[in-house]
Protein backbone atom coordinates (compact mmCIF):
# COMPACT_ATOMS: atom_id res chain seq x y z
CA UNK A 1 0.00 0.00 0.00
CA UNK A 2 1.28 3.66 -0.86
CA UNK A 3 2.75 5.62 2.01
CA UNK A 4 2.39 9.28 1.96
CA UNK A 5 5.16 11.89 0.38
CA UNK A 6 7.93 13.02 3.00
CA UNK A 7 10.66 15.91 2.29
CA UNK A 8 13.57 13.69 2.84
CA UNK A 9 17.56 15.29 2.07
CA UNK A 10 15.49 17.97 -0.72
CA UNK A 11 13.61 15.11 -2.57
CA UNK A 12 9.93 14.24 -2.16
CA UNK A 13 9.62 10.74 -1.47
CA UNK A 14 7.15 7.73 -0.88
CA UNK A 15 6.85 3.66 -0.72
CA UNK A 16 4.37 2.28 -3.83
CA UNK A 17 3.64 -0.95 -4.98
CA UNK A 18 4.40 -1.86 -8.64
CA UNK A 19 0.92 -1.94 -9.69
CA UNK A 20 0.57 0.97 -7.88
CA UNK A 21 3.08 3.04 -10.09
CA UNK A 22 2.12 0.77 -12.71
CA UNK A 23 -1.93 2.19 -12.66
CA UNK A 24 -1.10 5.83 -12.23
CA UNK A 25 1.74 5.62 -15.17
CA UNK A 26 -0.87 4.48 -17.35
CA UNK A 27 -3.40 7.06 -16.39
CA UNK A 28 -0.82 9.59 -17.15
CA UNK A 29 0.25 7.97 -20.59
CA UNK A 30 -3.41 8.26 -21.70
CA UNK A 31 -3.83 11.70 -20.72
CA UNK A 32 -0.46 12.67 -22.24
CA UNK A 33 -2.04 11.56 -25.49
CA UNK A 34 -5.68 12.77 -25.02
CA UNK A 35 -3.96 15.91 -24.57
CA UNK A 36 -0.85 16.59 -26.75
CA UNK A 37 -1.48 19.15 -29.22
CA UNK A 38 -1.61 17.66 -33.02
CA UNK A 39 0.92 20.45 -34.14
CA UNK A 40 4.30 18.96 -33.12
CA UNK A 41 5.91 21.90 -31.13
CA UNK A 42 9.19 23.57 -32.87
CA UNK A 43 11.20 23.43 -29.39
CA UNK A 44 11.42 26.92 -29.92
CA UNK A 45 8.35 28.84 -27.51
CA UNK A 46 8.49 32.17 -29.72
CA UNK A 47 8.53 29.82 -33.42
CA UNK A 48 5.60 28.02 -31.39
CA UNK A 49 3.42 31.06 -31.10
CA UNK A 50 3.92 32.25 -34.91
CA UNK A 51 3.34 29.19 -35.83
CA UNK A 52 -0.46 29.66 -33.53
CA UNK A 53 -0.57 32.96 -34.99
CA UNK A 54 -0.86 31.53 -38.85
CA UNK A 55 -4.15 29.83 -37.72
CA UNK A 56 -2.50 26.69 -37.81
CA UNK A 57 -3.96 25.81 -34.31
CA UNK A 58 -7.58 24.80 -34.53
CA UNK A 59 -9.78 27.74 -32.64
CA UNK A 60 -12.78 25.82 -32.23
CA UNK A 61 -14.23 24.30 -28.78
CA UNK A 62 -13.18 20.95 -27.98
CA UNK A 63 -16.40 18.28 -28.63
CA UNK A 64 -14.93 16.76 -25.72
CA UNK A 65 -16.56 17.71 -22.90
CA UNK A 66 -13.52 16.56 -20.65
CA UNK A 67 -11.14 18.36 -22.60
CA UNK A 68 -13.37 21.65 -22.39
CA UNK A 69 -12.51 21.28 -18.66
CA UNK A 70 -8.97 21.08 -19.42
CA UNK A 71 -8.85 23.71 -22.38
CA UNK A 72 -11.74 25.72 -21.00
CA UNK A 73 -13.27 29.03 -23.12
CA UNK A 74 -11.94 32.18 -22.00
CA UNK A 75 -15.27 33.44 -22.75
CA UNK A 76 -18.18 32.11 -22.54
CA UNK A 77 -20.86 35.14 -23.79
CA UNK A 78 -18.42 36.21 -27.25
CA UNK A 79 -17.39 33.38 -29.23
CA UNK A 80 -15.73 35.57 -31.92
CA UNK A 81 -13.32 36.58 -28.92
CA UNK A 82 -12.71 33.05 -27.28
CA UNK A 83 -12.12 31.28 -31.01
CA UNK A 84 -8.85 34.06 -31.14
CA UNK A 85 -7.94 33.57 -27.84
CA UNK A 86 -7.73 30.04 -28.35
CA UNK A 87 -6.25 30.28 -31.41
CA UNK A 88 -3.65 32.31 -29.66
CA UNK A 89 -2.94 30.02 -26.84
CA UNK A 90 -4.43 26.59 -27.18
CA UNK A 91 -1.26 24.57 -28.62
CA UNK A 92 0.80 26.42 -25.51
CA UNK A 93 -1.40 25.38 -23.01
CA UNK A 94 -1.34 21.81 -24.40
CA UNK A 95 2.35 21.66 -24.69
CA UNK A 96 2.85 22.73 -21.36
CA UNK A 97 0.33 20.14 -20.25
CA UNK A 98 2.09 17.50 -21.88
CA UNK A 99 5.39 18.82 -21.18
CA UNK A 100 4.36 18.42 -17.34
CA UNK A 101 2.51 14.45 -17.96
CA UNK A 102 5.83 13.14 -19.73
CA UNK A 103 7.94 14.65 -16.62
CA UNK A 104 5.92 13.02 -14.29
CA UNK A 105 5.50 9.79 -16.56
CA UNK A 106 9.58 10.06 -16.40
CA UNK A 107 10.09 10.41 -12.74
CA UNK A 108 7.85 7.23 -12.03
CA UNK A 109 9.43 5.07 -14.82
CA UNK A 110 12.47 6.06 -13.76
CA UNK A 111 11.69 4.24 -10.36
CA UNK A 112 10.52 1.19 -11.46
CA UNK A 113 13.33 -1.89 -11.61
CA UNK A 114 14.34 -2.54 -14.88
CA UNK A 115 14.61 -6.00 -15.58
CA UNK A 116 12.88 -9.29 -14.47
CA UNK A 117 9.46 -10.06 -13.37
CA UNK A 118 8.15 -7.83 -10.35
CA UNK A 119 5.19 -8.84 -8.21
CA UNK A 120 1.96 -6.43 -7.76
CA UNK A 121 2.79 -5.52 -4.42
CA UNK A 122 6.66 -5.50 -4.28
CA UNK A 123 7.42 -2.15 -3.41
CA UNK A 124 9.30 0.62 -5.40
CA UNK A 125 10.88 3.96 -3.77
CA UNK A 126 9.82 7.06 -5.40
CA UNK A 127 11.82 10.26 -5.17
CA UNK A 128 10.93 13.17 -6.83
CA UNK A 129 12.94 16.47 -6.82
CA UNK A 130 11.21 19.75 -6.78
CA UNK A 131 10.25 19.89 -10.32
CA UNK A 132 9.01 16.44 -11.04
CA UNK A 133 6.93 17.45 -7.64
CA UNK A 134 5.17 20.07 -9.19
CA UNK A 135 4.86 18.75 -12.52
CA UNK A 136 3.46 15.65 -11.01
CA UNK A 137 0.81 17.52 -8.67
CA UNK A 138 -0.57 19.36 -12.00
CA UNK A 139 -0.51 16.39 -14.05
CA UNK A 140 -2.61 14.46 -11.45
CA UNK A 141 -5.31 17.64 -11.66
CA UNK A 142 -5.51 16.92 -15.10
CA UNK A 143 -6.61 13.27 -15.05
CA UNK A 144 -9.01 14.22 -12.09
CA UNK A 145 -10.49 16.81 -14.38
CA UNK A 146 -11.31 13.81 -16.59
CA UNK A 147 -11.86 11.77 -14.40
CA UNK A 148 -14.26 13.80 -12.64
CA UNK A 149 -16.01 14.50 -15.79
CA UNK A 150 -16.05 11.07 -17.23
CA UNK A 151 -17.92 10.09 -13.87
CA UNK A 152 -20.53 12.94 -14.32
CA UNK A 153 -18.62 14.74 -11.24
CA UNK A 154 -19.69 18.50 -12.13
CA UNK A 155 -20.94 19.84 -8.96
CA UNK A 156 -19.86 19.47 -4.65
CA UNK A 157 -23.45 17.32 -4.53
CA UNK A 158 -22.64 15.03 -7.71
CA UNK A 159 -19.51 14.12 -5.83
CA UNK A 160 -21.19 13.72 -2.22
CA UNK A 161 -23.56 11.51 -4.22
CA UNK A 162 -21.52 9.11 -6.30
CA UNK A 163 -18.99 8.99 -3.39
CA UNK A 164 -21.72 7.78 -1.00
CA UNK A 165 -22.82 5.33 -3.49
CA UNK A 166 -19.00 4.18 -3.82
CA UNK A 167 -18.81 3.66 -0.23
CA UNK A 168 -21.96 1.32 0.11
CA UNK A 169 -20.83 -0.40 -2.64
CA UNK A 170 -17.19 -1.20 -1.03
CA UNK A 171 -19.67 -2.37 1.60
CA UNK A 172 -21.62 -4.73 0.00
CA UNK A 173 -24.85 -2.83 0.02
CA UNK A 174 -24.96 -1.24 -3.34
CA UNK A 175 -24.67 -1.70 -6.89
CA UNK A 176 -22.92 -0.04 -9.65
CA UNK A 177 -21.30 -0.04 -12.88
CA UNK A 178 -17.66 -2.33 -12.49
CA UNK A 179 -16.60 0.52 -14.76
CA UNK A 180 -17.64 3.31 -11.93
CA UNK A 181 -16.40 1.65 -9.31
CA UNK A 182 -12.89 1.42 -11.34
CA UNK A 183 -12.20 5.52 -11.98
CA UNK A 184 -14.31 5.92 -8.65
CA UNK A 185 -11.06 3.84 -6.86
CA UNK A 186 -8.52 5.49 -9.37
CA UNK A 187 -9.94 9.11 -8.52
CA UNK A 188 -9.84 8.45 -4.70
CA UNK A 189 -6.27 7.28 -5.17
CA UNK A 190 -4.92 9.93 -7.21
CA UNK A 191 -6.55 12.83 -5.15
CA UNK A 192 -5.02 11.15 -2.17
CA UNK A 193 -1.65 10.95 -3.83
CA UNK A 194 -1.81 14.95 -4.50
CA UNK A 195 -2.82 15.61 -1.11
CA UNK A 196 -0.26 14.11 -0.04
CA UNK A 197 2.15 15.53 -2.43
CA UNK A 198 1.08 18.52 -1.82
CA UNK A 199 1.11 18.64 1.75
CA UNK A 200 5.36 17.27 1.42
CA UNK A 201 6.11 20.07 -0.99
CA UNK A 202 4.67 22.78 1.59
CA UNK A 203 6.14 21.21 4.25
C-alpha cells in the first residue's frame, strides 16, 4: 500500500507498490495523449506562437466535454473573442500540459526496476525532486479533471452523491457499474496521492 510523500535530504519521497506506479503511469500515458497538441511543437516557444498565430492551431471548442474542462473558453458570452484567444494560446497550453505528464511519466518510470518479473505488491521507492513534484501535482489535476467528468462529477453534490454510493458499494450494500467503481477507486487514489504531495512540498 502507498505511504504518503515526505521531504527527505530535498527530494519528495514515498513507498508504492508496482501496480501501484504501474496504474497511475498508465493514467498519465493516456492523458499525455488525449492531450498533446496535433501540431508537433518547434522546441522553440516564440517559433511556437507564430506558428499559432498563422491559424495553424484549430480555434474551435473541444467536442470533448472533458477536454473543455482542461482547455476551457476564456469566454463564454463572445465566441468571436474566445475562437482568437484560443487560437492564440491553445497549442501552448497543451504543450505545457504535456510537457508536465511526460515529466511526471519520467520520474515514475524512472523508479521502477528494470529488468525481471516484479510482483503487484513489491514495493518501489519514489523520489521526486522539486520539479518532477510540481509537474506531477498538476498532471494528477488533469486526469481528475477527466476523471471527474467522465464520472458525471460537475458539482460538490454530484460528488457527495456518487462517493456515498461508492462507499456502500465497497460495503456490499450497493450496486454499480464495475466501470464506476474502477475511476471511482482510481480518482480516490490519485486525489489522495496529491494531497499528499502537496502537503510534502509545503512542508
Amino acid at each position: 500500500m502507498a505511504t504518503m510523500f515526505r521531504r527527505r535530504e530535498g527530494l519528495l519521497t514515498a513507498t508504492w507498490e508496482t501496480a501501484e506506479v504501474a496504474v497511475v503511469l498508465h493514467l498519465l500515458q493516456l492523458t499525455h495523449d488525449f492531450v498533446a497538441p496535433e501540431r508537433e511543437s518547434t522546441g522553440d516557444p516564440f517559433m511556437d506562437l507564430v506558428a499559432g498565430l498563422g491559424g495553424t492551431a484549430d480555434p474551435e471548442e473541444p467536442s470533448d466535454p472533458a477536454l473543455r474542462r482542461l482547455l476551457p473558453a476564456a469566454h463564454r458570452t463572445d465566441a468571436e473573442q474566445a475562437a482568437e484567444f484560443r487560437r492564440l494560446t491553445e497549442h501552448t497550453l497543451r504543450s505545457r500540459k504535456a510537457a508536465n505528464l511526460a515529466t511526471a511519466i519520467t520520474a515514475l518510470s524512472q523508479a521502477l526496476p528494470d529488468e525481471g518479473d516484479h510482483e503487484p505488491d513489491e514495493p518501489v521507492q519514489l523520489a521526486l525532486d522539486a520539479g518532477q513534484a510540481r509537474a506531477m501535482t498538476m498532471a494528477l489535476t488533469d486526469i481528475r479533471l477527466i476523471l471527474g467528468e467522465r464520472l458525471g462529477m460537475r458539482t460538490e453534490e454530484d460528488s457527495e452523491r456518487l462517493h456515498e454510493e461508492f462507499e456502500r458499494v465497497l460495503q456490499g450494500e450497493g450496486e454499480m457499474d464495475p466501470a464506476t467503481v474502477q475511476q471511482m477507486a482510481y480518482y480516490d487514489f490519485l486525489t489522495w496521492v496529491q494531497e499528499s504531495l502537496t502537503g510534502a512540498m509545503l512542508g
